[in-house]
N, C-alpha and C. Protein backbone atom coordinates (compact mmCIF):
# COMPACT_ATOMS: atom_id res chain seq x y z
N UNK A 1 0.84 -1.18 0.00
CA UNK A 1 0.00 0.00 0.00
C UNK A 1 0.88 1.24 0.00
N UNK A 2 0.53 2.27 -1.09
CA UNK A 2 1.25 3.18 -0.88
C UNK A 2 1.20 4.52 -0.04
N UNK A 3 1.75 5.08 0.27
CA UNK A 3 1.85 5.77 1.51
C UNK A 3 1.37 7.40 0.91
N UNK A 4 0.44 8.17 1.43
CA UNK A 4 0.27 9.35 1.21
C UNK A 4 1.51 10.46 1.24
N UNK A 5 1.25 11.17 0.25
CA UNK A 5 2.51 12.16 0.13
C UNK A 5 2.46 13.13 0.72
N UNK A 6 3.26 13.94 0.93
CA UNK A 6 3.55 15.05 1.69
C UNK A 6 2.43 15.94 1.90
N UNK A 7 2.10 16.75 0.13
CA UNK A 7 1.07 17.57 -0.67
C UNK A 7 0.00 16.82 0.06
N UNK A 8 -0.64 15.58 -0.41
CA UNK A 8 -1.78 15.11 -0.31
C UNK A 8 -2.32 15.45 1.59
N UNK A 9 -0.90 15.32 2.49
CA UNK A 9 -1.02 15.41 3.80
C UNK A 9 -1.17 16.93 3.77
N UNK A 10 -0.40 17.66 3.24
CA UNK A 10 -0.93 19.13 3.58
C UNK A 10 -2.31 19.88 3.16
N UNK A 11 -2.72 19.09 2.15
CA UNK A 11 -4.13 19.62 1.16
C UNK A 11 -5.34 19.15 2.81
N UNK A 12 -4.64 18.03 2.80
CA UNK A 12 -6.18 17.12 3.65
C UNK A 12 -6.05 18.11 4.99
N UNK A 13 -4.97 18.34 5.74
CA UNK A 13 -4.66 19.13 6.57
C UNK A 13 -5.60 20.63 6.64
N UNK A 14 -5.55 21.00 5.71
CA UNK A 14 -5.43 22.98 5.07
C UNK A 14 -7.30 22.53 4.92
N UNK A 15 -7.84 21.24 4.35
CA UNK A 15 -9.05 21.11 4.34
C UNK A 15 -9.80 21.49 5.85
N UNK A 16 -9.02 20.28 6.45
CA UNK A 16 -9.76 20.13 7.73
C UNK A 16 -9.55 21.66 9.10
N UNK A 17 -8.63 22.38 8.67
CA UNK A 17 -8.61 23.50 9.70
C UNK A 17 -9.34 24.60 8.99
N UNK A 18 -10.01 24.81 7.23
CA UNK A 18 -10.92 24.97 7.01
C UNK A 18 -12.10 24.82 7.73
N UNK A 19 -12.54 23.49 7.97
CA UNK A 19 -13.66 23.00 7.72
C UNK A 19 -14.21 23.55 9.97
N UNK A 20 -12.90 23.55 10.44
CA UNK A 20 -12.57 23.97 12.00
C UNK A 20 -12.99 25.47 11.98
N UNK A 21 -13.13 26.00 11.57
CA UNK A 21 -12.66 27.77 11.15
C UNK A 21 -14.20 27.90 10.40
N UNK A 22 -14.53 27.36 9.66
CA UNK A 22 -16.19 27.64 9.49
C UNK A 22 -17.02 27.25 10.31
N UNK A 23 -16.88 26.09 11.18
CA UNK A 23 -17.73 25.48 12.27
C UNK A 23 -17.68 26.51 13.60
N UNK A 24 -16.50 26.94 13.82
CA UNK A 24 -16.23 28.27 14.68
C UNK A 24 -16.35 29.76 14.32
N UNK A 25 -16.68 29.94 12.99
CA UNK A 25 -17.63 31.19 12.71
C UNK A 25 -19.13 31.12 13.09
N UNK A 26 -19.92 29.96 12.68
CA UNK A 26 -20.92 29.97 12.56
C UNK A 26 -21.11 29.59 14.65
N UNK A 27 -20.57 29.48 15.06
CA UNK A 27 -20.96 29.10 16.89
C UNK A 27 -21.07 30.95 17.30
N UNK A 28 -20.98 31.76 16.58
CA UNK A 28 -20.98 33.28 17.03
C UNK A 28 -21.97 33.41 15.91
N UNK A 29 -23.37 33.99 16.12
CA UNK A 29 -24.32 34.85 15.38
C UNK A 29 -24.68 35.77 15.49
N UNK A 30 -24.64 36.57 14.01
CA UNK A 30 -24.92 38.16 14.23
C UNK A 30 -26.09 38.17 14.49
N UNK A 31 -25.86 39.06 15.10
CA UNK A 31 -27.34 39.60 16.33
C UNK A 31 -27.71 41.20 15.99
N UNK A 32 -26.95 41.87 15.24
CA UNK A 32 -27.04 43.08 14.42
C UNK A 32 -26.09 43.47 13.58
N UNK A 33 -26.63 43.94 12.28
CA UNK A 33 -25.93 44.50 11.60
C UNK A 33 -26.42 45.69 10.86
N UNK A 34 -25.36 46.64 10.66
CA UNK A 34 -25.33 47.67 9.24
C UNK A 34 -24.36 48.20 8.33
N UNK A 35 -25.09 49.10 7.57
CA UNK A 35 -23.68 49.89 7.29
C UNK A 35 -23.95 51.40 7.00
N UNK A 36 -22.61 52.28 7.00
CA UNK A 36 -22.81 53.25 7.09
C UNK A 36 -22.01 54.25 5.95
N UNK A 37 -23.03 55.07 5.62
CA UNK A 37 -22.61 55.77 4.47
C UNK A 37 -22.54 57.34 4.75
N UNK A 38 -22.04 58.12 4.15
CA UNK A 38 -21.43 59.47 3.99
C UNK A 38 -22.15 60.16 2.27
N UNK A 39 -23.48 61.09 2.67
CA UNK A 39 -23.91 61.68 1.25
C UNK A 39 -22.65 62.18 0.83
N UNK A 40 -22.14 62.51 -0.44
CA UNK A 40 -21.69 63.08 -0.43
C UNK A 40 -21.98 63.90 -2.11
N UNK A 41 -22.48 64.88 -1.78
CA UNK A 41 -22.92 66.05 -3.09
C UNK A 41 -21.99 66.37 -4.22
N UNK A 42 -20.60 66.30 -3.80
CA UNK A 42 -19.47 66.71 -5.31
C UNK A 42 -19.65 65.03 -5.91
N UNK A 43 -20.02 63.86 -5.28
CA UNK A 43 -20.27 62.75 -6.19
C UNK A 43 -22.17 62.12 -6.42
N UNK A 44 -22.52 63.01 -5.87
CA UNK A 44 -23.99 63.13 -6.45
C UNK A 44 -24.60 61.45 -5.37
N UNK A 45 -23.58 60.82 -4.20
CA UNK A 45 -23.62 59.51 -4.18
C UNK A 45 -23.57 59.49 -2.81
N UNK A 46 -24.14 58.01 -1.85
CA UNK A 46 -23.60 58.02 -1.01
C UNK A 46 -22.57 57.21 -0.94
N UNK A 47 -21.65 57.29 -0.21
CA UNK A 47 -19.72 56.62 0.21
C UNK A 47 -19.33 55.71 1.51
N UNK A 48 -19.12 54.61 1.69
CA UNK A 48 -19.07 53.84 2.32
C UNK A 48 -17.78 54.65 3.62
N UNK A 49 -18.15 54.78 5.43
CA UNK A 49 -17.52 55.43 5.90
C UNK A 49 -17.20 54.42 7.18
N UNK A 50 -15.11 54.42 6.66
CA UNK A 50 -14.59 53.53 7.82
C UNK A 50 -14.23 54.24 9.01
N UNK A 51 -13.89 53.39 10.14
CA UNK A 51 -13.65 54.10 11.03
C UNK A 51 -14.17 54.68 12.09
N UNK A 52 -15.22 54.61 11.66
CA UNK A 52 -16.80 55.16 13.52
C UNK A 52 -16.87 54.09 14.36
N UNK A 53 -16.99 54.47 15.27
CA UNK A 53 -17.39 53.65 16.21
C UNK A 53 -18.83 53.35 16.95
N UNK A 54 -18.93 52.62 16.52
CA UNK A 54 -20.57 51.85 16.83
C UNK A 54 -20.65 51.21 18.39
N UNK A 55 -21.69 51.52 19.11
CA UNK A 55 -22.21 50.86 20.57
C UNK A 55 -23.38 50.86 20.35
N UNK A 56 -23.67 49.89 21.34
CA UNK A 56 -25.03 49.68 21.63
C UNK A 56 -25.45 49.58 23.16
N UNK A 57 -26.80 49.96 23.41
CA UNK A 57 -26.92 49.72 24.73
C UNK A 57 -28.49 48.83 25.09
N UNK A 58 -28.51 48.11 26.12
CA UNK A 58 -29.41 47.57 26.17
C UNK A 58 -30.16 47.91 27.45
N UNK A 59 -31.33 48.95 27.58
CA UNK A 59 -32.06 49.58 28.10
C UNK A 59 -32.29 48.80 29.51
N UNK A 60 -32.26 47.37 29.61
CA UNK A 60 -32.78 46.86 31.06
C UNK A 60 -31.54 46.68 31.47
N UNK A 61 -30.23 47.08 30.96
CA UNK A 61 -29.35 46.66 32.62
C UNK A 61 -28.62 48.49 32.48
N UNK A 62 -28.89 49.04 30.87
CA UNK A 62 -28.25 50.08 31.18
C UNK A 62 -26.28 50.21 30.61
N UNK A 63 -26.20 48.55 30.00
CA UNK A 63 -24.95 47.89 29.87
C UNK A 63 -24.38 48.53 28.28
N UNK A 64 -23.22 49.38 27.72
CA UNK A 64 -22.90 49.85 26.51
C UNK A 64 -22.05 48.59 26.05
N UNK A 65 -21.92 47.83 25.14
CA UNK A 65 -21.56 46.95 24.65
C UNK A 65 -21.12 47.88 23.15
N UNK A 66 -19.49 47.79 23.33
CA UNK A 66 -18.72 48.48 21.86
C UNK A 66 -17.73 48.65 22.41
N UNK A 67 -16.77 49.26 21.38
CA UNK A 67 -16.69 49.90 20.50
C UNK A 67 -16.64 48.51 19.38
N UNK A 68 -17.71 48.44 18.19
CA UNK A 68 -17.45 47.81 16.79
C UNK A 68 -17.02 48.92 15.89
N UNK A 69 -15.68 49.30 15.20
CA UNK A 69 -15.69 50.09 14.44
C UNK A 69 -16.34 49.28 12.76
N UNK A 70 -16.39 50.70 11.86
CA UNK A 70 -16.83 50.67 10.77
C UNK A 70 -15.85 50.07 10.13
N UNK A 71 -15.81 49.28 9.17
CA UNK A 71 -14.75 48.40 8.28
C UNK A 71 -14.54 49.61 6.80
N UNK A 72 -13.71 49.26 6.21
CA UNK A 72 -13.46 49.67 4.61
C UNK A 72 -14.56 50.14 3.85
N UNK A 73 -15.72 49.17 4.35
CA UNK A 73 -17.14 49.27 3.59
C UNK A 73 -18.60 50.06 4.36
N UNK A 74 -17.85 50.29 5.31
CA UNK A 74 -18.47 50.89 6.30
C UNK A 74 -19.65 50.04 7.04
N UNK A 75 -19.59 48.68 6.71
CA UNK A 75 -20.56 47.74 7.73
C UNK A 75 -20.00 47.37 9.01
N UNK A 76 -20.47 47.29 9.96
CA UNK A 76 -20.14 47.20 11.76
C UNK A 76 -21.43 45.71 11.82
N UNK A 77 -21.02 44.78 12.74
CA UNK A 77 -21.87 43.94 13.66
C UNK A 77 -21.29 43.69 14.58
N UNK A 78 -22.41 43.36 15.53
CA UNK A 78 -22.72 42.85 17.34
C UNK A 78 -23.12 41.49 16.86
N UNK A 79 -22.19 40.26 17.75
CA UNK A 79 -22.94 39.32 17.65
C UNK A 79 -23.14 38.37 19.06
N UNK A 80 -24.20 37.44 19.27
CA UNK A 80 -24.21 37.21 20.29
C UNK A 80 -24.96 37.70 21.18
N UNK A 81 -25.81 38.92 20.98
CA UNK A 81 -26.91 39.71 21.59
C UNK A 81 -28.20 39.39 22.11
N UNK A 82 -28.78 39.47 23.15
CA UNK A 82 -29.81 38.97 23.40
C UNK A 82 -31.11 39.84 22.81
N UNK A 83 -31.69 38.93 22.57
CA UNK A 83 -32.99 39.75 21.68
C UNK A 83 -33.71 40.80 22.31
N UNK A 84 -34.60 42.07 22.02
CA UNK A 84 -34.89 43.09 22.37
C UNK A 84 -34.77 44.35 21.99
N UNK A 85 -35.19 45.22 22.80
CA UNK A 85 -34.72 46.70 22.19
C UNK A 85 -33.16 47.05 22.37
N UNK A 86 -32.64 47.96 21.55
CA UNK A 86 -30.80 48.30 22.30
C UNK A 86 -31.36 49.61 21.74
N UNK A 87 -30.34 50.65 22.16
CA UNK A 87 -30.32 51.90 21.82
C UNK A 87 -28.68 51.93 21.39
N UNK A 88 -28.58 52.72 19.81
CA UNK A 88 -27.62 52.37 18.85
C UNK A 88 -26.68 53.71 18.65
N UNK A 89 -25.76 53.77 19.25
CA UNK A 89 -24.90 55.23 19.07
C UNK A 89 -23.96 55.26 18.23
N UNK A 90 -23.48 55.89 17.17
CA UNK A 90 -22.69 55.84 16.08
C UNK A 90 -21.56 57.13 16.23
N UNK A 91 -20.11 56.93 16.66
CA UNK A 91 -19.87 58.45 16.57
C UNK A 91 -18.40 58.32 15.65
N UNK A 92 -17.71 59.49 15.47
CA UNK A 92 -16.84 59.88 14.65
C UNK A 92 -15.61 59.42 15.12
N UNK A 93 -15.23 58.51 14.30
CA UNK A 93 -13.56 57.95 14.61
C UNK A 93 -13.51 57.34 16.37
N UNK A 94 -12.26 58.27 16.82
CA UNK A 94 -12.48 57.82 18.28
C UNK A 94 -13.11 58.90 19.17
N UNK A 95 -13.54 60.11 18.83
CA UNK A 95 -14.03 61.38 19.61
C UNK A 95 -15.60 60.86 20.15
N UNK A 96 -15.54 60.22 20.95
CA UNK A 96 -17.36 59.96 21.56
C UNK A 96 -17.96 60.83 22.13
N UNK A 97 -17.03 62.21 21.72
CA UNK A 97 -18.70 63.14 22.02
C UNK A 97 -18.83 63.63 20.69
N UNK A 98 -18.49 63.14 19.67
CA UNK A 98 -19.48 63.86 18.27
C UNK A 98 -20.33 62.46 18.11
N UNK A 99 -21.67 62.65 18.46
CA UNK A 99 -22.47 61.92 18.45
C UNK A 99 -22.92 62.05 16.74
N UNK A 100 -22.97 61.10 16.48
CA UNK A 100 -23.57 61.51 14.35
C UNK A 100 -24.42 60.81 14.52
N UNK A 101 -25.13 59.36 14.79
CA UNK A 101 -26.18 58.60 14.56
C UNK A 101 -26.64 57.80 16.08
N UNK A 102 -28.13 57.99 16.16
CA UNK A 102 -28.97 57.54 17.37
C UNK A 102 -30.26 57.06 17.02
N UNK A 103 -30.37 55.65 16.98
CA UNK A 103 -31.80 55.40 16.62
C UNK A 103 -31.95 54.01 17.62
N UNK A 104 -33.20 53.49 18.07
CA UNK A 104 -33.41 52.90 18.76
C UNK A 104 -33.64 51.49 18.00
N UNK A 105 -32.89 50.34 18.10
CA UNK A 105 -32.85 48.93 16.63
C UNK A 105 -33.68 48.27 18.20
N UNK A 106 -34.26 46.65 16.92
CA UNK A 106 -34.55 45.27 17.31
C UNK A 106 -33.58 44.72 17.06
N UNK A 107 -33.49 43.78 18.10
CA UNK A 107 -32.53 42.41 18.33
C UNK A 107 -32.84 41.38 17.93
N UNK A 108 -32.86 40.54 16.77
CA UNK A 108 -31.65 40.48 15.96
C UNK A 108 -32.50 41.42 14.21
N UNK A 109 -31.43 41.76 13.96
CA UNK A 109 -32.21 42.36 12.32
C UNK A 109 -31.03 43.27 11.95
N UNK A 110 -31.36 43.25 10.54
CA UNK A 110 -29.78 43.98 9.56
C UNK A 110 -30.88 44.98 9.04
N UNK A 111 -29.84 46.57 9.53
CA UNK A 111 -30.57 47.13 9.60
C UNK A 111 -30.73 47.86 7.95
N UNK A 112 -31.24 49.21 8.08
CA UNK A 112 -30.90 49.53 6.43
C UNK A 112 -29.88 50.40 6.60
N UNK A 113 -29.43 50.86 5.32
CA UNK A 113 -28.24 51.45 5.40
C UNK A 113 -28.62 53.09 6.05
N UNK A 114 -27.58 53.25 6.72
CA UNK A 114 -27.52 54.60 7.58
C UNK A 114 -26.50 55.90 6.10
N UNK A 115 -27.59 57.06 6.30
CA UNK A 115 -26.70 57.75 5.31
C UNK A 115 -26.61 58.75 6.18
N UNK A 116 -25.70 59.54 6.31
CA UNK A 116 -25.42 60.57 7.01
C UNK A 116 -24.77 61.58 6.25
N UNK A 117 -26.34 63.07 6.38
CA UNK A 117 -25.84 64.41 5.47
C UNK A 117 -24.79 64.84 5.63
């Protein structure tokens, strides 16, 4: 019987810590998501905005759960959240007193996109 090769041991390997690595994404579920955009009038468009920092709070203990910053594309998620109301604060880079976005979300739901004039 011939003996598996090196390749064949590294392919089956690179499979299975795959297959480890999707089974351990999916044990964490998003519990909210969005994304966040920037109008912007010299491109007639809105612009995907990285870098804010997103919290949330959940009204019965009073508890702020964040900072999720904004990615490249400007989408942020919480996952793992217990279902309910949260109250959703969005602010500029790292300065948390320029408050830019406040709206009150359900637990779990993707929200719509946030544009900010």
């Amino acid at each position: 019987m011939k003996m598996p090769g090196r390749r064949s041991l590294l392919a089956t390997l690179t499979v299975c810590l795959l297959l480890v690595a999707g089974v351990a994404a999916l044990a964490q579920s998003v519990s909210l998501s969005g994304t966040l955009y920037q109008y912007r009038p010299d491109r007639n468009q809105p612009t995907p905005v990285s870098g804010y920092r997103v919290f949330v709070r959940e009204p019965s203990t009073g508890k702020w759960i964040g900072p999720v910053p904004t990615d490249a594309y400007g989408r942020f998620a919480f996952y793992d959240l217990k279902n309910g109301l949260y109250l959703l604060n969005i602010y500029r880079s790292t300065d948390t007193r320029t408050l830019v976005w406040q709206q009150e979300v359900a637990v779990p739901s993707q929200l719509q996109p946030i544009v900010l004039r």
